[in-house]
Structures are given as structure tokens and as C-alpha cells.
N, C-alpha and C. Protein backbone atom coordinates (compact mmCIF):
# COMPACT_ATOMS: atom_id res chain seq x y z
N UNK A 1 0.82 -1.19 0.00
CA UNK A 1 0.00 0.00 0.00
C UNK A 1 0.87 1.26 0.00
N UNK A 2 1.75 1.25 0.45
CA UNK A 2 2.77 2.16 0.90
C UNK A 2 3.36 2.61 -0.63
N UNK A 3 3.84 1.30 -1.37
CA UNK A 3 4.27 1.27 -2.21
C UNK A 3 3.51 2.52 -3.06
N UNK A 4 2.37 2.21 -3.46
CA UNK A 4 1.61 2.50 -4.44
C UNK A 4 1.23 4.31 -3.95
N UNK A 5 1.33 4.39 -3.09
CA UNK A 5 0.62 5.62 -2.10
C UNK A 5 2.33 6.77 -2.89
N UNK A 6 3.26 5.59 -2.48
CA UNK A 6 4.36 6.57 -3.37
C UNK A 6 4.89 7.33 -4.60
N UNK A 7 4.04 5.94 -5.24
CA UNK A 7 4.14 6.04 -6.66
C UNK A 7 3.07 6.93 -6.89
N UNK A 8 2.02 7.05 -7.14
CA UNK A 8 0.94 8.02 -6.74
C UNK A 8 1.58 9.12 -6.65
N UNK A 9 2.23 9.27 -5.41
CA UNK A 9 2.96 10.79 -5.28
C UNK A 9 3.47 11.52 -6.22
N UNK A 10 5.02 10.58 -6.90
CA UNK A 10 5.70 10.68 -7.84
C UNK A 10 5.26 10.89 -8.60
N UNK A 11 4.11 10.45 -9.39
CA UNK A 11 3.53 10.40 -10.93
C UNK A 11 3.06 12.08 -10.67
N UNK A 12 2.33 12.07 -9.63
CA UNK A 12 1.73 13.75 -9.60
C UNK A 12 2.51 14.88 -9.51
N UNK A 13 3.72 14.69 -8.65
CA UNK A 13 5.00 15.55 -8.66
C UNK A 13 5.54 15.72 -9.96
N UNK A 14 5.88 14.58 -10.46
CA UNK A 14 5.98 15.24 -11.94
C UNK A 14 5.18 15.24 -12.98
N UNK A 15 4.08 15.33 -12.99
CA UNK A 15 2.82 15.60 -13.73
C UNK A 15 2.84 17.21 -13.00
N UNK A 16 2.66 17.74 -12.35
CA UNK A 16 2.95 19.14 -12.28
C UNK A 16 3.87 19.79 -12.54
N UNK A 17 5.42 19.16 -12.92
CA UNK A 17 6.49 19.86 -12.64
C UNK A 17 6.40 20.14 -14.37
N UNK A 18 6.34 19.40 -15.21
CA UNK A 18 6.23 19.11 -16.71
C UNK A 18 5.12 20.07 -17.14
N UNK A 19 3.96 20.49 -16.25
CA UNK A 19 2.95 21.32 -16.88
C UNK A 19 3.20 22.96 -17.09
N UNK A 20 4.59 23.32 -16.32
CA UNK A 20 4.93 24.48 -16.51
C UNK A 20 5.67 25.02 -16.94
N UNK A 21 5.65 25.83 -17.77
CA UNK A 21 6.46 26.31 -18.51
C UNK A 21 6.34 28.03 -18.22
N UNK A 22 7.59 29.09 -18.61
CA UNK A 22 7.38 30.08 -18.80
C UNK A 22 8.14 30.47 -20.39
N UNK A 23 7.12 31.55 -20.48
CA UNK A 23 7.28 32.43 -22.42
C UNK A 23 8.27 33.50 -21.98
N UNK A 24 9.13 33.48 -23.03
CA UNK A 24 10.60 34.39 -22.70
C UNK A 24 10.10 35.30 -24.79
N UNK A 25 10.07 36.26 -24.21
CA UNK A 25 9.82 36.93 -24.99
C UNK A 25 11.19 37.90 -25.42
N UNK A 26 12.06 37.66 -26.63
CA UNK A 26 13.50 37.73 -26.47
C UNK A 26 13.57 39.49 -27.54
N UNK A 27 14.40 39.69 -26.88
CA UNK A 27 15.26 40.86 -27.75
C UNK A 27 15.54 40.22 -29.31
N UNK A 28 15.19 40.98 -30.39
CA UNK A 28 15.52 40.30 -31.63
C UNK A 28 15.89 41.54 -32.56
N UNK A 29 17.03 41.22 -33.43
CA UNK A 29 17.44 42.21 -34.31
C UNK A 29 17.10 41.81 -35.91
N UNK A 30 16.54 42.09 -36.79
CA UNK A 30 16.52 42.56 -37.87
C UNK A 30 17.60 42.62 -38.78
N UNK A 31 18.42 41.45 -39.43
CA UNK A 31 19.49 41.46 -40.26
C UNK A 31 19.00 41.87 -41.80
N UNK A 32 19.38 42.23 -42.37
CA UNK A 32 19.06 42.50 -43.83
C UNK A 32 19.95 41.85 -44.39
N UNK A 33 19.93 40.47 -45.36
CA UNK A 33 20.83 39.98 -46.33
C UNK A 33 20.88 40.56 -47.67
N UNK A 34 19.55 40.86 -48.22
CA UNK A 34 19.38 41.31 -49.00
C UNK A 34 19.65 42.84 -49.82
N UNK A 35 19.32 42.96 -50.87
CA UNK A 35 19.00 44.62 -51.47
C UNK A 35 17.53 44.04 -52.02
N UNK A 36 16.60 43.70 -51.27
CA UNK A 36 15.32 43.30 -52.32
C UNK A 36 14.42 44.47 -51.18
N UNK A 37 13.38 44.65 -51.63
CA UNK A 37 12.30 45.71 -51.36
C UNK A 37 10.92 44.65 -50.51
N UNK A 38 11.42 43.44 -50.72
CA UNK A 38 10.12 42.60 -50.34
C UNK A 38 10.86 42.24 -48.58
N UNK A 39 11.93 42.66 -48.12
CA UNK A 39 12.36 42.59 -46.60
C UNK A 39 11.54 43.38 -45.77
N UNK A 40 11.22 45.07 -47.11
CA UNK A 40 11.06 45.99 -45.92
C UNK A 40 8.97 45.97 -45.67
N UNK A 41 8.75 44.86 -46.37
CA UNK A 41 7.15 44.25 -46.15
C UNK A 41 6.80 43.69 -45.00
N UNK A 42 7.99 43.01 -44.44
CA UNK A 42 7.97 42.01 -43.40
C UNK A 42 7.95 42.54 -42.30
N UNK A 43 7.25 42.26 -40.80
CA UNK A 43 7.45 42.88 -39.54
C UNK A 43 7.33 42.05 -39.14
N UNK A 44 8.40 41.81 -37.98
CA UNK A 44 8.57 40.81 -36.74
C UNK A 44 8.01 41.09 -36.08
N UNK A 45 6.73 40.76 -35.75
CA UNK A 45 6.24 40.71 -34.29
C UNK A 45 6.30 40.57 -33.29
N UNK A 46 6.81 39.66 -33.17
CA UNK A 46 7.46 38.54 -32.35
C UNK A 46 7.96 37.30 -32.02
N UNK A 47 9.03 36.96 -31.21
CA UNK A 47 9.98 36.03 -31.03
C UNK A 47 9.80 35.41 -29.78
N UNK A 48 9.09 34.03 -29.12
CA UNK A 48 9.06 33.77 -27.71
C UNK A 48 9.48 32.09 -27.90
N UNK A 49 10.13 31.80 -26.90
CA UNK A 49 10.10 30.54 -26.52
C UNK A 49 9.85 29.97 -24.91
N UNK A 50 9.16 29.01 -25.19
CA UNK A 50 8.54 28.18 -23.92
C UNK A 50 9.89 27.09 -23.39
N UNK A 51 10.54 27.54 -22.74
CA UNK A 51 11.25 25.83 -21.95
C UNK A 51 10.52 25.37 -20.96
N UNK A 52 10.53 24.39 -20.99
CA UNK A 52 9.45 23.81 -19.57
C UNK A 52 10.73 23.59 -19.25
N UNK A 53 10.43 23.36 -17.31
CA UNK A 53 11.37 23.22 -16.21
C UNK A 53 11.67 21.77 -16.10
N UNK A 54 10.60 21.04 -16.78
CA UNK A 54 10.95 19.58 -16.27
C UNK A 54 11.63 18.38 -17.24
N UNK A 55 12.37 19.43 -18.48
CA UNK A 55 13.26 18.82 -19.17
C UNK A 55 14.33 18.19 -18.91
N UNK A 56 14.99 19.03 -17.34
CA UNK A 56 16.01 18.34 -16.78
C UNK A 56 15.86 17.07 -16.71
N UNK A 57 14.55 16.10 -16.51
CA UNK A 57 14.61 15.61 -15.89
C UNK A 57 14.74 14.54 -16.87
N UNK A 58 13.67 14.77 -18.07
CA UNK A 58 13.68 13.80 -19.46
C UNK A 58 15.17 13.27 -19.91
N UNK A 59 15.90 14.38 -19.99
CA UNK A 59 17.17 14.28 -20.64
C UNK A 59 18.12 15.20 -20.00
N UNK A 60 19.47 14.81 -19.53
CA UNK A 60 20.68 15.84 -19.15
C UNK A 60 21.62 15.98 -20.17
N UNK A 61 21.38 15.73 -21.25
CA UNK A 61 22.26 16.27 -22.26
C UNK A 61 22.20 17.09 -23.12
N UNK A 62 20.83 17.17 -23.62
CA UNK A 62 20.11 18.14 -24.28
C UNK A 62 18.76 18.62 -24.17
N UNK A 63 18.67 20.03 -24.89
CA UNK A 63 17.16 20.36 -24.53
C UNK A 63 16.39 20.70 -25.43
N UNK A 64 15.09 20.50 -25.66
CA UNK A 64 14.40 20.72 -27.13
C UNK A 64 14.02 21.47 -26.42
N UNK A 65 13.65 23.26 -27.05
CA UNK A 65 12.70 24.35 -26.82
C UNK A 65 11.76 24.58 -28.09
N UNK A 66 10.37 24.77 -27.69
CA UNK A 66 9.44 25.12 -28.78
C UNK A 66 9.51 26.22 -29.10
N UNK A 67 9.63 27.03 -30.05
CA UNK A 67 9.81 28.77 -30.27
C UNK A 67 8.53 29.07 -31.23
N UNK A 68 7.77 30.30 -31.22
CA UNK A 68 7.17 30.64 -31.73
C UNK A 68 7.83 32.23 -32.64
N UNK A 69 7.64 32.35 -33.92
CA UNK A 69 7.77 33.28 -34.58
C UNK A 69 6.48 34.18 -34.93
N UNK A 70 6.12 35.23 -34.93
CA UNK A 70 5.14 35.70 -35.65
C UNK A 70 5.73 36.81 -36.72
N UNK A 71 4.88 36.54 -37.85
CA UNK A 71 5.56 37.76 -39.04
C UNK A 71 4.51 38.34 -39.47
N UNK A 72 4.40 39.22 -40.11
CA UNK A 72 3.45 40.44 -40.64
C UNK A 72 3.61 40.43 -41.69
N UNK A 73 2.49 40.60 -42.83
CA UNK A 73 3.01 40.81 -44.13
C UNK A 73 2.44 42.22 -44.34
N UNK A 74 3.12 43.39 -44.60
CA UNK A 74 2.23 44.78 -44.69
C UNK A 74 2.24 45.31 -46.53
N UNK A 75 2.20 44.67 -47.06
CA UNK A 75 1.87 44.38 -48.33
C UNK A 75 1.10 43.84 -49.49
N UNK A 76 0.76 44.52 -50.63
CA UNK A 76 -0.20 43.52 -51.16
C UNK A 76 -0.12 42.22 -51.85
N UNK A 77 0.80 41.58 -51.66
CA UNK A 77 1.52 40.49 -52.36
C UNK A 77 1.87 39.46 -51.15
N UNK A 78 1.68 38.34 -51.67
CA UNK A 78 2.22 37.33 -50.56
C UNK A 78 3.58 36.96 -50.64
N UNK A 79 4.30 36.86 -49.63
CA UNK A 79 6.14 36.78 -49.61
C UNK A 79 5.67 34.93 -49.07
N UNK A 80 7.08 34.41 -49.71
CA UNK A 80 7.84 33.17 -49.07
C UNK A 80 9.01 33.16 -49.25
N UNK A 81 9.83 32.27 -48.28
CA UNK A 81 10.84 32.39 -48.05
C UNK A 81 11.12 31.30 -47.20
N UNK A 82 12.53 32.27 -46.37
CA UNK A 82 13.24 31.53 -45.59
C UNK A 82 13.81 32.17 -44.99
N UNK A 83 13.51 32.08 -43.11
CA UNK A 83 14.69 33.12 -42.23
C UNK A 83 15.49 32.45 -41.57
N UNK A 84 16.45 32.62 -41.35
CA UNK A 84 17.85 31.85 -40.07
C UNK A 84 17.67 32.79 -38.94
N UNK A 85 17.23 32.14 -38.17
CA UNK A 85 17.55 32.62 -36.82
C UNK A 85 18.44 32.08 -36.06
N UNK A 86 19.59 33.16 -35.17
CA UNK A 86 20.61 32.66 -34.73
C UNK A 86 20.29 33.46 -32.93
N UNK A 87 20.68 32.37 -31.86
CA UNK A 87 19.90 32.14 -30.85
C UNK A 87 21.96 33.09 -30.25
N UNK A 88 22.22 34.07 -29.59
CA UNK A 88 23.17 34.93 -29.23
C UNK A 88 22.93 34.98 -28.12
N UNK A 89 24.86 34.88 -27.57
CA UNK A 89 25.26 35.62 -26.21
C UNK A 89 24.86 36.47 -26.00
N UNK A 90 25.57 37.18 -24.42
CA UNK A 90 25.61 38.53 -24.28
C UNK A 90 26.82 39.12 -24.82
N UNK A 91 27.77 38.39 -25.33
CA UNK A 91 28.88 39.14 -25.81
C UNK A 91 28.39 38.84 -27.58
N UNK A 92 27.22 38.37 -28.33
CA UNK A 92 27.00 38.37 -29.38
C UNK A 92 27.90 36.90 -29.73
N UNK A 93 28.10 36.23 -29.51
CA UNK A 93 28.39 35.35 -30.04
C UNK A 93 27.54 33.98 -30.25
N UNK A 94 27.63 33.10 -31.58
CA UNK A 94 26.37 32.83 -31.77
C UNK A 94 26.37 31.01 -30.82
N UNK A 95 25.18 31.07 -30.17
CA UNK A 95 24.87 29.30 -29.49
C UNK A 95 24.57 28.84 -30.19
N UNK A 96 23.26 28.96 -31.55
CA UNK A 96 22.92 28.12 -32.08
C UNK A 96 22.28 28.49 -32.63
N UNK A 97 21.80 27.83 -33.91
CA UNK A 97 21.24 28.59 -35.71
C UNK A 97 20.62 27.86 -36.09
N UNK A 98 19.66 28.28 -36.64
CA UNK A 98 18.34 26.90 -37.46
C UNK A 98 17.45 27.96 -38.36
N UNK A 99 17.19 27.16 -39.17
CA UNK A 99 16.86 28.35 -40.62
C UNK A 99 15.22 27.44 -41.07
N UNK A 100 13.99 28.00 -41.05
CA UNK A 100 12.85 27.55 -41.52
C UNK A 100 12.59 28.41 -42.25
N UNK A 101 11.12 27.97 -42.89
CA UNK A 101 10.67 28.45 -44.39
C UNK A 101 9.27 29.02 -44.10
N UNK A 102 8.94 29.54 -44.39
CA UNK A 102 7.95 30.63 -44.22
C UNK A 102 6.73 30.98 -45.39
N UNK A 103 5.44 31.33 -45.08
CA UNK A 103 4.72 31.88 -46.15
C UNK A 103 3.62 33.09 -44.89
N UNK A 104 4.06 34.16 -45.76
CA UNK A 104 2.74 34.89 -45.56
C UNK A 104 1.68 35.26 -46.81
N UNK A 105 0.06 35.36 -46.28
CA UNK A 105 -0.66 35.97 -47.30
C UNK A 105 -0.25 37.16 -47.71
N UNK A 106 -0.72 37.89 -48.41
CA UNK A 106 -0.84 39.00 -48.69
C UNK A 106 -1.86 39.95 -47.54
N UNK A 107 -1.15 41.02 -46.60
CA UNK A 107 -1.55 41.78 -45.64
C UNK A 107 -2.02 40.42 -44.38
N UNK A 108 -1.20 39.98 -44.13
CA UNK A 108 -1.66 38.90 -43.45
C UNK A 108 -0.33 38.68 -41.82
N UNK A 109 -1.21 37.81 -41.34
CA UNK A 109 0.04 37.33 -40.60
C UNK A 109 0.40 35.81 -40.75
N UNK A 110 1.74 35.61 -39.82
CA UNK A 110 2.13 34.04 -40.55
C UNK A 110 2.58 34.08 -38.66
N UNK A 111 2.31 32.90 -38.41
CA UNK A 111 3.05 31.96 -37.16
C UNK A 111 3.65 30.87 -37.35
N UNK A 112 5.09 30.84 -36.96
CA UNK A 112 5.77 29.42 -37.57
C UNK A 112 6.41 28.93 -35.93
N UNK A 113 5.91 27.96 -36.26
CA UNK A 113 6.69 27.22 -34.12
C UNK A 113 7.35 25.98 -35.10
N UNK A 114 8.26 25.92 -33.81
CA UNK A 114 9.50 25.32 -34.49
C UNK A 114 10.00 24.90 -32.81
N UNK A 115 10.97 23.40 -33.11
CA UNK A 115 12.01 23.13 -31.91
C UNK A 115 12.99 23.18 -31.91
N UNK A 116 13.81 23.88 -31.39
CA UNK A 116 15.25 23.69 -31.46
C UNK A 116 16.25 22.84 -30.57
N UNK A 117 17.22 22.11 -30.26
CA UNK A 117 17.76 21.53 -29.61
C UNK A 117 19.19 22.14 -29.47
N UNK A 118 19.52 22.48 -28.25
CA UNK A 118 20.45 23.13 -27.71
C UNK A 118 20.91 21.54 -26.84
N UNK A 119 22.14 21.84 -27.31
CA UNK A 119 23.32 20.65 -26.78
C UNK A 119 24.41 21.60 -26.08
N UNK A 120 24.85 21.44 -24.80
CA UNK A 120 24.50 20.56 -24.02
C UNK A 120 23.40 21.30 -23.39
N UNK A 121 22.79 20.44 -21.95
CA UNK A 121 21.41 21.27 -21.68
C UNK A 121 21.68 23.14 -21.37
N UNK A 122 22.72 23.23 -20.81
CA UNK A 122 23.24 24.32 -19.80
C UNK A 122 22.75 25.27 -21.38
N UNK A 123 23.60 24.91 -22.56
CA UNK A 123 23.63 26.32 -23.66
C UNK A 123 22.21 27.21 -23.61
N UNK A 124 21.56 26.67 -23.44
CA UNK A 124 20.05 27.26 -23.70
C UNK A 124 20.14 28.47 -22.96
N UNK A 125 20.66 28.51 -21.36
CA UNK A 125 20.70 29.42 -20.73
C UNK A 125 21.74 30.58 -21.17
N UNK A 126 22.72 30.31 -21.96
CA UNK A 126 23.87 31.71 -22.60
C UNK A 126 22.95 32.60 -23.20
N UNK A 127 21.72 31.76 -23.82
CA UNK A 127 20.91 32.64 -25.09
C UNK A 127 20.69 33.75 -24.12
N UNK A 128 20.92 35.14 -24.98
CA UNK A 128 20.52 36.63 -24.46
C UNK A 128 19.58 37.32 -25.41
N UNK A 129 20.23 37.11 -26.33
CA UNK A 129 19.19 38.09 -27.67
C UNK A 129 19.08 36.71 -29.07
N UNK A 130 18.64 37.59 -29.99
CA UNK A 130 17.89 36.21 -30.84
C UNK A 130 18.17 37.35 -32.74
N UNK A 131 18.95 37.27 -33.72
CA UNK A 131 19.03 37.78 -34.88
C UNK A 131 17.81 36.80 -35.92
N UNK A 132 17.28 37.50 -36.73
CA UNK A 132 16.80 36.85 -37.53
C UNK A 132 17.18 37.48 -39.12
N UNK A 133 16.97 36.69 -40.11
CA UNK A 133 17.79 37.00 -41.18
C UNK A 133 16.83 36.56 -42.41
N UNK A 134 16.60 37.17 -43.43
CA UNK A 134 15.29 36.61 -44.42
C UNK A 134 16.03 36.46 -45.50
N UNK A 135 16.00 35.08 -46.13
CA UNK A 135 16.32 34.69 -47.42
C UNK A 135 15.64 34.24 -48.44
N UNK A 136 16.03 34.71 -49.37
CA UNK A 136 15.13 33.82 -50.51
C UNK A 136 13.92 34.12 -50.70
N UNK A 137 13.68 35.26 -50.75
CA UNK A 137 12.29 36.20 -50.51
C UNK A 137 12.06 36.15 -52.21
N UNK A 138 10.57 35.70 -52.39
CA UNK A 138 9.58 35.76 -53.03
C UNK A 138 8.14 36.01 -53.18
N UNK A 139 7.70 36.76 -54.01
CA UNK A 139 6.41 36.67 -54.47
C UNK A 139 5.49 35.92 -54.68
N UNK A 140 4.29 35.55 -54.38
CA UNK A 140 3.49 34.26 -55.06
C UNK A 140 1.86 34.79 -55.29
């Protein structure tokens, strides 16, 4: 009985610890690769990612974070593409880079969530600010 009264415990201890997460809503800069006119259409809205606390516990080597992007299209044409976002120190140096593909409507907005995996677990915490970078910008 004892047994089970424990296990019980455990399962609920971390059934709560796993349900929380906090949204880090990051500093983000605006790279321009381009000379195209379809960059200055685009507005970042915003940049957040969720780590839950109870990843430690899944894995000590690495950590998957869910990130959410939001983009703006303030134009009458629909853009696609592709941005690299690179996840930065406080001294600007880069932790880690991952590049997805993108569509907005025309005058629209676009949300792209995405996971990233930061090796080892600790890197996640260097992240300070967040660059994003638009490539391959098209019309459709």
C-alpha cells in the first residue's frame, strides 16, 4: 500500500512539474541579407520561446525548446521564403542557428513554431538576444 501511495505521489510531482512552462519573450534584431524591397514588407512581431522546467529531468544532455515566430506581411503580395535565426550571447556570439521556411498571405500574418535543440542542456541558458535573417524572398 505504501508502495503504491508513493508512486501516486511521484507520478503527480511530476505531472505538475512538466505542466509548466514560462514564455521568454527575447530581444531580436533585424538582419538585412538582401538589397530586395520585399524585406522591408515584413514585420517581426514577435519572437518567444517556452522551456518547460521539467526537461532536466527527461534528458541531461540536451534540450528541445518550442519557439514561436510571428511575421506580418504589410503588403499587397504574398512573400515566401526563408529566415535563419541565430539564438546569441551577451557578448553576441552565436549558441545556435536553425533556418525555416515561411509563407505569408498577402496583408496577413504568418506563425511558424518550431524546436530547437540546444546541446549541451546548460547552452540554452547563454541565449541573451535572438538575430533573424530573411532569405530567398519571393512573391506568389
Amino acid at each position: 500500500m505504501k508502495k503504491i501511495l508513493l508512486v501516486i505521489l511521484l507520478i503527480s510531482f511530476f505531472g505538475i512539474q512538466s505542466s509548466y512552462a514560462k514564455t521568454i519573450n527575447w530581444k531580436y534584431e533585424v538582419i538585412s541579407s538582401q538589397q530586395n524591397k520585399l524585406e522591408e514588407c515584413i514585420k517581426v512581431i514577435e519572437i518567444k520561446g517556452k522551456p518547460k522546467t521539467s526537461d532536466i529531468m527527461v534528458n541531461v544532455l540536451y534540450r528541445n525548446v518550442p519557439f514561436l515566430v510571428k511575421l506580418q506581411n504589410k503588403c499587397k503580395e504574398g512573400i515566401k521564403g526563408l529566415f535563419v535565426i541565430k539564438f546569441l550571447d551577451e557578448d553576441e556570439f552565436l549558441v545556435e542557428e536553425t533556418t525555416k521556411d515561411f509563407s505569408i498571405g498577402r496583408k496577413g500574418l504568418s506563425k511558424t513554431s518550431f524546436k530547437v535543440m540546444f546541446q549541451p542542456f546548460k547552452e540554452f541558458k547563454k541565449v541573451k538576444s535572438v538575430s533573424i535573417e530573411f532569405q530567398l524572398l519571393e512573391t506568389f
